[in-house]
C-alpha atoms as a PDB file:
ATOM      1  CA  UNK A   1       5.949  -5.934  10.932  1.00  0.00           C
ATOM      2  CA  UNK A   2       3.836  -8.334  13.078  1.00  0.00           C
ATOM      3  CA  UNK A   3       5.117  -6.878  15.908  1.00  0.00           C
ATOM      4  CA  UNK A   4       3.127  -3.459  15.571  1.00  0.00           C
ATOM      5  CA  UNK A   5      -0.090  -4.981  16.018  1.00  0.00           C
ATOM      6  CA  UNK A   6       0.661  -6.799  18.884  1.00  0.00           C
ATOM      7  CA  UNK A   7       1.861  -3.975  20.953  1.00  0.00           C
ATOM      8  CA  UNK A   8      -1.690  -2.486  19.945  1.00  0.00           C
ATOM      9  CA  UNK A   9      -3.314  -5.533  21.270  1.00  0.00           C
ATOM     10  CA  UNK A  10      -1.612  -4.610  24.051  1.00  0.00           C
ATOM     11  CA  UNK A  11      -2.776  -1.133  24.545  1.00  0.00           C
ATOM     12  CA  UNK A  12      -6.196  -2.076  24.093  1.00  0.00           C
ATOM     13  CA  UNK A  13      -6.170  -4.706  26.507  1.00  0.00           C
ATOM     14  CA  UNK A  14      -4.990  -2.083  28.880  1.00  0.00           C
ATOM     15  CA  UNK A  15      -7.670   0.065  27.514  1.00  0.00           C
ATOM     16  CA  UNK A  16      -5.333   2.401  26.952  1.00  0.00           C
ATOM     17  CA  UNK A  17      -5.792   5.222  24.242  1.00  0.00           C
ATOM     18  CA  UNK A  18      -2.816   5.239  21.170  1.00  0.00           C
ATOM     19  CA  UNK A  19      -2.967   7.039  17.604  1.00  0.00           C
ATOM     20  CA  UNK A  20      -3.672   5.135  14.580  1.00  0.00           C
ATOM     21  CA  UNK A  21      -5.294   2.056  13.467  1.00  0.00           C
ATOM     22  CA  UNK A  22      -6.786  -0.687  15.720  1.00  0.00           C
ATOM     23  CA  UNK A  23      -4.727  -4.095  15.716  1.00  0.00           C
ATOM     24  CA  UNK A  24      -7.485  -5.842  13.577  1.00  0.00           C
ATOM     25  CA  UNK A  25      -6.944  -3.534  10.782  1.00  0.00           C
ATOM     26  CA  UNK A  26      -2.987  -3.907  10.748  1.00  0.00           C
ATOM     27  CA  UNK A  27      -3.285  -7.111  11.452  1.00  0.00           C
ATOM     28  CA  UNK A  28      -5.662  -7.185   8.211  1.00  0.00           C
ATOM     29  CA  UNK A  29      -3.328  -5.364   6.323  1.00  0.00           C
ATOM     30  CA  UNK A  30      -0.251  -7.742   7.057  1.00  0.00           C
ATOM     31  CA  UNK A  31      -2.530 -10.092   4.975  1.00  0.00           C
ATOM     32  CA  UNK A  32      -2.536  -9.423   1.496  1.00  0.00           C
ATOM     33  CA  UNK A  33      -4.254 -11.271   0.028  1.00  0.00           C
ATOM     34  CA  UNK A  34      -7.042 -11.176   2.822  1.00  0.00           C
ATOM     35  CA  UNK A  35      -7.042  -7.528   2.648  1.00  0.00           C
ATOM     36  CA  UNK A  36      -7.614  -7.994  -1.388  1.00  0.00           C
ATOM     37  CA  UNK A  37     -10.139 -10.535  -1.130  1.00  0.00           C
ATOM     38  CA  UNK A  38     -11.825  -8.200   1.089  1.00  0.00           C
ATOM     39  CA  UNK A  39     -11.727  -5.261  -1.414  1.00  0.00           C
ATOM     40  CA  UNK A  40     -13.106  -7.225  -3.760  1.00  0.00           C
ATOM     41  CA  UNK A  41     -16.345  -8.367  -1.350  1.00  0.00           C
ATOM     42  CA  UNK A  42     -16.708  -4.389  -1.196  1.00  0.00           C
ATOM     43  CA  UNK A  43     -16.420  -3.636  -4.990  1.00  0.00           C
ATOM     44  CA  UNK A  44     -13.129  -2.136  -4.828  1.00  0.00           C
ATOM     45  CA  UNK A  45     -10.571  -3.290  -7.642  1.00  0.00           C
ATOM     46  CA  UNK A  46      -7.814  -4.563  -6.729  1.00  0.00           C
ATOM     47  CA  UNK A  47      -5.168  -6.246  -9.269  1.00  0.00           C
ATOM     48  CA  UNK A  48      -6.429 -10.194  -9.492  1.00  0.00           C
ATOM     49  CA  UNK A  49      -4.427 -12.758  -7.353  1.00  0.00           C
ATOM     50  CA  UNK A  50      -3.174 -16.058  -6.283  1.00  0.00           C
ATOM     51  CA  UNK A  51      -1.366 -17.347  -3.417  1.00  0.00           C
ATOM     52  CA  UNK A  52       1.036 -19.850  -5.366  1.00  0.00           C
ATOM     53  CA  UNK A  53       3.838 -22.084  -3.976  1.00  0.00           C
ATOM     54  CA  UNK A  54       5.661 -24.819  -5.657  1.00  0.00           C
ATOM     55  CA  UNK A  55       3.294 -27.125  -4.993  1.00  0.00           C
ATOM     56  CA  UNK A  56       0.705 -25.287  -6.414  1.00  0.00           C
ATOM     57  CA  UNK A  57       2.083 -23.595  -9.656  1.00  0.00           C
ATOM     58  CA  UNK A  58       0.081 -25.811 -11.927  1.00  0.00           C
ATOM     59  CA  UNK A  59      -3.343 -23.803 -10.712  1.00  0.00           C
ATOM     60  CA  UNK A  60      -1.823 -20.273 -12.041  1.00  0.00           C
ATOM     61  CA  UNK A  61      -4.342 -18.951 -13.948  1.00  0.00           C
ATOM     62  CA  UNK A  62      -3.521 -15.147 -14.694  1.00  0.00           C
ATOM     63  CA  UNK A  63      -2.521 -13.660 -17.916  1.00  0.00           C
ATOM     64  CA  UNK A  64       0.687 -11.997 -17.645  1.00  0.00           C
ATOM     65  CA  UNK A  65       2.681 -10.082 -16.928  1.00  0.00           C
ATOM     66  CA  UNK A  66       2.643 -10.680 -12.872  1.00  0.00           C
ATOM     67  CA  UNK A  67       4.197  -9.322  -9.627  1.00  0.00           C
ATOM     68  CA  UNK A  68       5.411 -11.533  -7.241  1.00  0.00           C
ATOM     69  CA  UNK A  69       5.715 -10.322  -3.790  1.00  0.00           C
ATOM     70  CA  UNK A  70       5.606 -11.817  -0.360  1.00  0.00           C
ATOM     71  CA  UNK A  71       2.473 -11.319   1.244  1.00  0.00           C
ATOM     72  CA  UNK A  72       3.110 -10.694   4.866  1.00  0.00           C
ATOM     73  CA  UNK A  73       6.292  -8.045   4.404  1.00  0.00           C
ATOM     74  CA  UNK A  74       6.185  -4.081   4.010  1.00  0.00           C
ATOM     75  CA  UNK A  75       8.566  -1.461   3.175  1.00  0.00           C
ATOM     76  CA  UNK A  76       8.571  -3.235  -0.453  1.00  0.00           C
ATOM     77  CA  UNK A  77      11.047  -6.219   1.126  1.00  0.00           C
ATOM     78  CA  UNK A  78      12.009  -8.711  -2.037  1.00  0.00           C
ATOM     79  CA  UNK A  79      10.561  -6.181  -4.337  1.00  0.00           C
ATOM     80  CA  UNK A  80      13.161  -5.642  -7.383  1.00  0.00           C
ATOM     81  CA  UNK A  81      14.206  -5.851 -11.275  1.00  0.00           C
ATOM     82  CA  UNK A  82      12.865  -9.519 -11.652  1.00  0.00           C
ATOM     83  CA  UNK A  83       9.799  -9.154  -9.432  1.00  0.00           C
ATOM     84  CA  UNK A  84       7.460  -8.394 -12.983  1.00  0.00           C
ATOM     85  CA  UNK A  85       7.641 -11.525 -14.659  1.00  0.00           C
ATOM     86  CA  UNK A  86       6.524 -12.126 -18.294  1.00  0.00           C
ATOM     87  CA  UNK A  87       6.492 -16.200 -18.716  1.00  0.00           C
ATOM     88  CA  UNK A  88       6.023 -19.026 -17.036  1.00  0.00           C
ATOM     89  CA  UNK A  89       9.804 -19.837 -15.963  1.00  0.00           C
ATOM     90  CA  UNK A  90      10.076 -16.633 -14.473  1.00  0.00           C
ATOM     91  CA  UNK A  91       7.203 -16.786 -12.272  1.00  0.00           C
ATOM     92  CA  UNK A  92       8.461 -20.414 -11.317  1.00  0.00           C
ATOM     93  CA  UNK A  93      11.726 -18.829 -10.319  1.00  0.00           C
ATOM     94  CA  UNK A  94      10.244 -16.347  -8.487  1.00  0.00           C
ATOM     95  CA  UNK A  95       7.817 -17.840  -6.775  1.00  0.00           C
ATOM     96  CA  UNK A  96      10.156 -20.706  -5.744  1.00  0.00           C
ATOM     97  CA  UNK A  97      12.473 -18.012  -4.002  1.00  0.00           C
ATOM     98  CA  UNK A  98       9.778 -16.125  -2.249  1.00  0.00           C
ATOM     99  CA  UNK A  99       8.202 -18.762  -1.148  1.00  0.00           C
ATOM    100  CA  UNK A 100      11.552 -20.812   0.397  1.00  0.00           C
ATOM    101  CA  UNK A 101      12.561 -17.377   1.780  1.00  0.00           C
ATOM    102  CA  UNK A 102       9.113 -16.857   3.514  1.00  0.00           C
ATOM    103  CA  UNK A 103       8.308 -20.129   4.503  1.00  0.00           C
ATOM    104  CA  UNK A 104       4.683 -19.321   2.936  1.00  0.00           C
ATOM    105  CA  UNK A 105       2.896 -18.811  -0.356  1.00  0.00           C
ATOM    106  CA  UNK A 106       4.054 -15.792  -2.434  1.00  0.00           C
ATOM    107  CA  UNK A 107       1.549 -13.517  -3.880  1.00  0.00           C
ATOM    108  CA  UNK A 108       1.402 -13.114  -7.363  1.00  0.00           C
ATOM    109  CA  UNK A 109      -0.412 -10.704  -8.580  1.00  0.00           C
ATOM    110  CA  UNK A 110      -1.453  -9.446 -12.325  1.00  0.00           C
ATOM    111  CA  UNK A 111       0.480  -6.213 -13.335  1.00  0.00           C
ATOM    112  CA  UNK A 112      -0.831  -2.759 -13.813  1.00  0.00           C
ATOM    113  CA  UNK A 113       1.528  -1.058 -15.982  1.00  0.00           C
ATOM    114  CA  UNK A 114      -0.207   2.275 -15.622  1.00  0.00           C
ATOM    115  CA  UNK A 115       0.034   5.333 -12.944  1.00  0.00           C
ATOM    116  CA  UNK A 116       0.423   5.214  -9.550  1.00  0.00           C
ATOM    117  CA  UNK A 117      -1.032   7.209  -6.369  1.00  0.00           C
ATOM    118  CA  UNK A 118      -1.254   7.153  -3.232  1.00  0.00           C
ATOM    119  CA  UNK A 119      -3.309   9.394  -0.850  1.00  0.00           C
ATOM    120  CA  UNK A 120      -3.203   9.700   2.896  1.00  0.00           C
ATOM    121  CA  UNK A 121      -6.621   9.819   4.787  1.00  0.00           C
ATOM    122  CA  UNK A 122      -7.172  11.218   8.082  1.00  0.00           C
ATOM    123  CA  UNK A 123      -9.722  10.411  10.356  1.00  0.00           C
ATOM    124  CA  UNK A 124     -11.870   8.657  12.707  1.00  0.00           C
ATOM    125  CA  UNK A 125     -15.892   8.337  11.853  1.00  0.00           C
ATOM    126  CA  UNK A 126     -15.657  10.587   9.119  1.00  0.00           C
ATOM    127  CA  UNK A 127     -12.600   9.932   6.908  1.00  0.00           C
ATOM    128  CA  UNK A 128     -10.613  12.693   5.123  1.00  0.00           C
ATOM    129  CA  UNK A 129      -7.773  13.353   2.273  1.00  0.00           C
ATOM    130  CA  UNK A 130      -4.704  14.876   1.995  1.00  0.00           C
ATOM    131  CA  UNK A 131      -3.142  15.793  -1.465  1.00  0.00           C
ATOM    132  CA  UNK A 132      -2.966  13.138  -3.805  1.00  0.00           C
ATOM    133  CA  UNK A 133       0.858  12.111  -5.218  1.00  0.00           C
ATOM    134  CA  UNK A 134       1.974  10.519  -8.135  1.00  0.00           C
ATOM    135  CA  UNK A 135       5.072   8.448  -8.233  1.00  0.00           C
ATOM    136  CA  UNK A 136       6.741   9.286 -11.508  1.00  0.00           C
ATOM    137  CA  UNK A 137       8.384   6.861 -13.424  1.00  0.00           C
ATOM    138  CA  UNK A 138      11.758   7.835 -15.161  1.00  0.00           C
ATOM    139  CA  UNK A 139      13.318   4.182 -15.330  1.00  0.00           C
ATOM    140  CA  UNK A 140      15.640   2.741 -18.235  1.00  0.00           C
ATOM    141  CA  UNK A 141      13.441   1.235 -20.707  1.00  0.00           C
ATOM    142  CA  UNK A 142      13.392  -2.549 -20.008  1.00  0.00           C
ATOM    143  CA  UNK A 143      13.001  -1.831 -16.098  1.00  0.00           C
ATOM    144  CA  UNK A 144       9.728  -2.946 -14.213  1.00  0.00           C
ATOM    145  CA  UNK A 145       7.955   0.774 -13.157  1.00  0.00           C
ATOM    146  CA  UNK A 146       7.666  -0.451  -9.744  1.00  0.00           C
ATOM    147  CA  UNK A 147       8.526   1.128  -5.825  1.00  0.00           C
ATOM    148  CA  UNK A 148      10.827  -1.671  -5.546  1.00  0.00           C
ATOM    149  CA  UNK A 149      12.764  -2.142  -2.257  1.00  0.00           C
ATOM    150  CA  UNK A 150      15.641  -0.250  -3.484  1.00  0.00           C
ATOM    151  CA  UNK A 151      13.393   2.848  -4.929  1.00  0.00           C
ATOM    152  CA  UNK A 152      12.692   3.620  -1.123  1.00  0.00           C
ATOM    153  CA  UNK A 153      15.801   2.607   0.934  1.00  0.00           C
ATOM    154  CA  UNK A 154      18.540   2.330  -1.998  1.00  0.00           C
ATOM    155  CA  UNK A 155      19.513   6.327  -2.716  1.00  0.00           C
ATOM    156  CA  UNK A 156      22.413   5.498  -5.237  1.00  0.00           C
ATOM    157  CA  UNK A 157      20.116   3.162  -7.277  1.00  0.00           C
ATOM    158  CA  UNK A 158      18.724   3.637 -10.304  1.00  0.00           C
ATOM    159  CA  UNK A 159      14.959   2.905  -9.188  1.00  0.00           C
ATOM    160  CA  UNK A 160      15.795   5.431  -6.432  1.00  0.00           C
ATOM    161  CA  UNK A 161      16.958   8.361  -8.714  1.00  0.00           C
ATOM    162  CA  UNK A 162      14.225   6.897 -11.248  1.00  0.00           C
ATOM    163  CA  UNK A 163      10.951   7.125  -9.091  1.00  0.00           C
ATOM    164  CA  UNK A 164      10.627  10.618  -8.258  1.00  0.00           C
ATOM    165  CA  UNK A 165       7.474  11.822  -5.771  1.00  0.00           C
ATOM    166  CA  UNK A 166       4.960  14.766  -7.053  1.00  0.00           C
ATOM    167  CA  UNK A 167       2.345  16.248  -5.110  1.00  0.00           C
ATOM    168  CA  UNK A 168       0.074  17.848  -5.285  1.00  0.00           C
ATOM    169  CA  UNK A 169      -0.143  15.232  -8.087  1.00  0.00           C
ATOM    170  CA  UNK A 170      -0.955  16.729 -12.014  1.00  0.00           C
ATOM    171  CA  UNK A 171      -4.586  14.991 -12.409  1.00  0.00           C
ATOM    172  CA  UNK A 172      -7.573  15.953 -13.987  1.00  0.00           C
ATOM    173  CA  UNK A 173     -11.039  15.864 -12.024  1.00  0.00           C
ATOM    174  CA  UNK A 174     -12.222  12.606 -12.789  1.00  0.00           C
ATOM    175  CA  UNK A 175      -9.262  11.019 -11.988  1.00  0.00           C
ATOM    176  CA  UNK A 176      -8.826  13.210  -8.172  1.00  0.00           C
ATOM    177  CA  UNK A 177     -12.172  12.122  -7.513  1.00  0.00           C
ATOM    178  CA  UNK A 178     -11.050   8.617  -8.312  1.00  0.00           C
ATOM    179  CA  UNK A 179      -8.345   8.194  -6.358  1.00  0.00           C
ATOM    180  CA  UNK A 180     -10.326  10.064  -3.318  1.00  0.00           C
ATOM    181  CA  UNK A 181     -13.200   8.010  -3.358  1.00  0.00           C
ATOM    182  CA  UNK A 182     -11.684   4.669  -3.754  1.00  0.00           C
ATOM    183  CA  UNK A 183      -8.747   5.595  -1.092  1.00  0.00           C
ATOM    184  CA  UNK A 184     -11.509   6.638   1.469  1.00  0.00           C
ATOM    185  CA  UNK A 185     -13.602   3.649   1.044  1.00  0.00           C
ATOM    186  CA  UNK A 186     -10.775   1.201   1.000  1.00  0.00           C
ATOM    187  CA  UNK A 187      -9.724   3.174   4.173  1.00  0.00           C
ATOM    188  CA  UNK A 188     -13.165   2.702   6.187  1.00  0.00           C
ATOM    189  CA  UNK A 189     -13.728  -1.487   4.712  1.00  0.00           C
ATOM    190  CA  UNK A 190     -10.576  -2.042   6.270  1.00  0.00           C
ATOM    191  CA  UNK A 191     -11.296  -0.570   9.567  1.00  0.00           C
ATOM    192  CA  UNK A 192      -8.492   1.847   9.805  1.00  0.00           C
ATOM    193  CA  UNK A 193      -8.354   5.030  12.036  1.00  0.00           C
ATOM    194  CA  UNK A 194      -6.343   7.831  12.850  1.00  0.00           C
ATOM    195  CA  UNK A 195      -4.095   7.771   9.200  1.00  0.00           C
ATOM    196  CA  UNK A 196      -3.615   5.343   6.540  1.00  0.00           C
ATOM    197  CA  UNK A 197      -2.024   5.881   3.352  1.00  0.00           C
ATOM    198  CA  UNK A 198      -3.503   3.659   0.134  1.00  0.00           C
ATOM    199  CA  UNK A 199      -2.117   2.896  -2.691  1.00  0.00           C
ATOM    200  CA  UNK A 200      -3.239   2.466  -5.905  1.00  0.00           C
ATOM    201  CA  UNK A 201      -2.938   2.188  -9.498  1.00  0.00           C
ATOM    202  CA  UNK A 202      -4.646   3.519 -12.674  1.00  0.00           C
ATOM    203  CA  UNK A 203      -5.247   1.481 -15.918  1.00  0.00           C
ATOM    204  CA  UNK A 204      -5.637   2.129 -19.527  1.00  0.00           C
ATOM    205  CA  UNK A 205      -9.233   2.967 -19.249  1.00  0.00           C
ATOM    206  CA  UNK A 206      -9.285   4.793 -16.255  1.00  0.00           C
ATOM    207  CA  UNK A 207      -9.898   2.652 -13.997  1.00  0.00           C
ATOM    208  CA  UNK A 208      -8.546   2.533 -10.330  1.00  0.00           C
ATOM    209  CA  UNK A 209      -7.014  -0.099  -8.316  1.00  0.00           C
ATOM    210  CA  UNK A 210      -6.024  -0.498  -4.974  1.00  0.00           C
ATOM    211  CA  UNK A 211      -2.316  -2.246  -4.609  1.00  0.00           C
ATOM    212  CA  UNK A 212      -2.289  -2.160  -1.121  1.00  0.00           C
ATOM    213  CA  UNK A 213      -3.845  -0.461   2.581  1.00  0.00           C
ATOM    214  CA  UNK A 214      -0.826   1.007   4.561  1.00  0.00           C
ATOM    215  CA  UNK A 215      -2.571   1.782   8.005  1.00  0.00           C
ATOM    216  CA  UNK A 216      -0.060   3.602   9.996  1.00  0.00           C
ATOM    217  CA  UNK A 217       2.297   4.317   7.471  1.00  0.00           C
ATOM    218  CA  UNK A 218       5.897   6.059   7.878  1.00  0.00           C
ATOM    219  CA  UNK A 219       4.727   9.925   9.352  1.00  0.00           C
ATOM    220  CA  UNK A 220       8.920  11.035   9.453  1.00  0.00           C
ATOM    221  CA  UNK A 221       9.252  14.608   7.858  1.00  0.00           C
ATOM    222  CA  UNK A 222      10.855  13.567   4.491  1.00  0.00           C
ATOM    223  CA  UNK A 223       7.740  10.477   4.126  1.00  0.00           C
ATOM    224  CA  UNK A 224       5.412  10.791   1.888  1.00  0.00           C
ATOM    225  CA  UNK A 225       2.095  11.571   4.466  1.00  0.00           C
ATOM    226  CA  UNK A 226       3.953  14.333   5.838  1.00  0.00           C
ATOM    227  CA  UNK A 227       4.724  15.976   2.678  1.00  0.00           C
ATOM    228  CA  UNK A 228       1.052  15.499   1.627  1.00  0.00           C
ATOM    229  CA  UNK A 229       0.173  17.487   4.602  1.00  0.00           C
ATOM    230  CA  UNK A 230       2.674  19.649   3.994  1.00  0.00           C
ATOM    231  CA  UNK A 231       0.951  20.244   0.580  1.00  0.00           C
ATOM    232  CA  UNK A 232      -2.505  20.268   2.202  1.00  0.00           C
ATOM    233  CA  UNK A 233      -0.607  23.934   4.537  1.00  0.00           C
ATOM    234  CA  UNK A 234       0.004  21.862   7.250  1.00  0.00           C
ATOM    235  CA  UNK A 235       3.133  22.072   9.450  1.00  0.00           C
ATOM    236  CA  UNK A 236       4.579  19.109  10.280  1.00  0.00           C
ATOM    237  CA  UNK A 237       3.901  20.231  14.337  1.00  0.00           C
ATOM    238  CA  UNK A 238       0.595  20.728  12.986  1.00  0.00           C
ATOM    239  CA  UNK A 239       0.397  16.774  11.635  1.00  0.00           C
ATOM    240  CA  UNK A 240       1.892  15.415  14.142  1.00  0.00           C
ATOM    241  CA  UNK A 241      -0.751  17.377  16.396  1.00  0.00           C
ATOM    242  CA  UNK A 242      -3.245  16.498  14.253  1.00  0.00           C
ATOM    243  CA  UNK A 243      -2.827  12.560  14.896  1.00  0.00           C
ATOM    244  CA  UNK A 244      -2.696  12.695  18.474  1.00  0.00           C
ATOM    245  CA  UNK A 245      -5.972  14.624  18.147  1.00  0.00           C
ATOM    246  CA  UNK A 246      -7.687  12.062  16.281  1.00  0.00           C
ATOM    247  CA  UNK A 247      -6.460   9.403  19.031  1.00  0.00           C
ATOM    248  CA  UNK A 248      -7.709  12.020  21.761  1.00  0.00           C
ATOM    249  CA  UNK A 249     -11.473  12.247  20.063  1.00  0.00           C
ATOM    250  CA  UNK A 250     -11.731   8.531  19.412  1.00  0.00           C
ATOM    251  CA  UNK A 251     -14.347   6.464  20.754  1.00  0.00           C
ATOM    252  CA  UNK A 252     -12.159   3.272  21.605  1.00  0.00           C
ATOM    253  CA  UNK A 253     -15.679   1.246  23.089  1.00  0.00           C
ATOM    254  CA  UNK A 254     -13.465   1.321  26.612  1.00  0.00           C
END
């Protein structure tokens, strides 16, 4: 995933125009737990962290249950069934294997068992959203409700068939202004332009919390940006046009 902002590094040392987010912000974004700590600076929740290794296991201090995730992968790589952990053995094991398979820290995370959204914001100076969606949850009892790795890639699985997109997503108005206003600020904090999708989750009492800042996220026909815009009465010519617009108005400070 590195690899995308360098080839924007390389654009804008060309001073050439592209669409989407400058390198710092997906370089940013690679970063969890930078991005997060940043979030929090700006007064956006986000679920509360630690970087843990082996070597470090003794300082966990969150109440559980906990995700553990890499922190430098997308596309929901390593994210599965025994990702949630409930006690302390678990996160050991988990954190262990992340952390050998990574060669750094994992990122552990406390977990939000509540609903999920994500929104897709457009713009450059002036930010705006596309129809919120809701991933719905139809899992077997004792499974995680998480996008794991296999919900997105895995079509005969059961987190695939069990973690079903909806938008325009069925929420009331306190909780669309919610997700709006916390998806466009965590959008502009992190610098992105162009697109981003964010994603985010809801608790018990309401409140929201941003899991992670995709800038640049998947735009193919069947992802979930284009189907918000879909939702929103775009075409997907009319996207796609859209984007290179945004890149065309830009002010890149060339």
């Amino acid at each position: 995933p590195e690899t995308e902002a360098l080839i924007v590094e390389q654009l804008e040392s060309l001073k050439l125009r592209y669409t989407g987010s400058p390198s710092t912000a997906l370089k940013l974004a690679l970063d969890k737990a930078a991005t997060k700590t940043l979030l929090q600076q700006e007064g956006i929740r986000t679920p509360t962290f630690q970087l843990l290794d082996k070597a470090t296991l003794s300082d966990f201090k969150l109440n559980f249950p906990c995700i553990v995730k890499p922190n430098a992968e997308d596309a929901s790589h390593s994210l599965n069934v025994k990702s949630v952990v409930y006690d302390y053995d678990s996160l050991k094991k988990m954190v262990s294997e992340i952390s050998e398979m990574y060669g750094e820290k994992a990122l552990v995370e406390e977990y939000i068992d509540g609903r999920e959204f994500n929104i897709t914001i457009m713009g450059n100076n002036i930010p705006t959203t596309l129809p919120i969606s809701e991933i719905c949850f139809s899992l077997p009892e004792d499974t995680p409700k998480i996008l794991s790795y296999e919900a997105k890639w895995d079509t005969e699985s059961v987190y695939y068939k069990g973690t079903t997109p909806r938008c325009p997503a069925d929420v009331d108005t306190d909780t669309g202004r919610a997700v709006t206003k916390t998806g466009r600020k965590a959008y502009t904090v992190t610098g992105c332009s162009g697109y981003a999708r964010i994603d985010m989750r809801m608790d018990e009492h309401g409140n929201m919390y941003v899991l992670e800042v995709n800038p640049n996220p998947d735009i193919s026909p069947d992802a979930g940006a284009a189907i918000q815009a879909a939702a929103s009465g775009m075409s997907y010519n009319d996207f796609i046009q859209n984007i290179m617009q945004l890149a065309m108005e830009r002010d890149f400070g060339y």
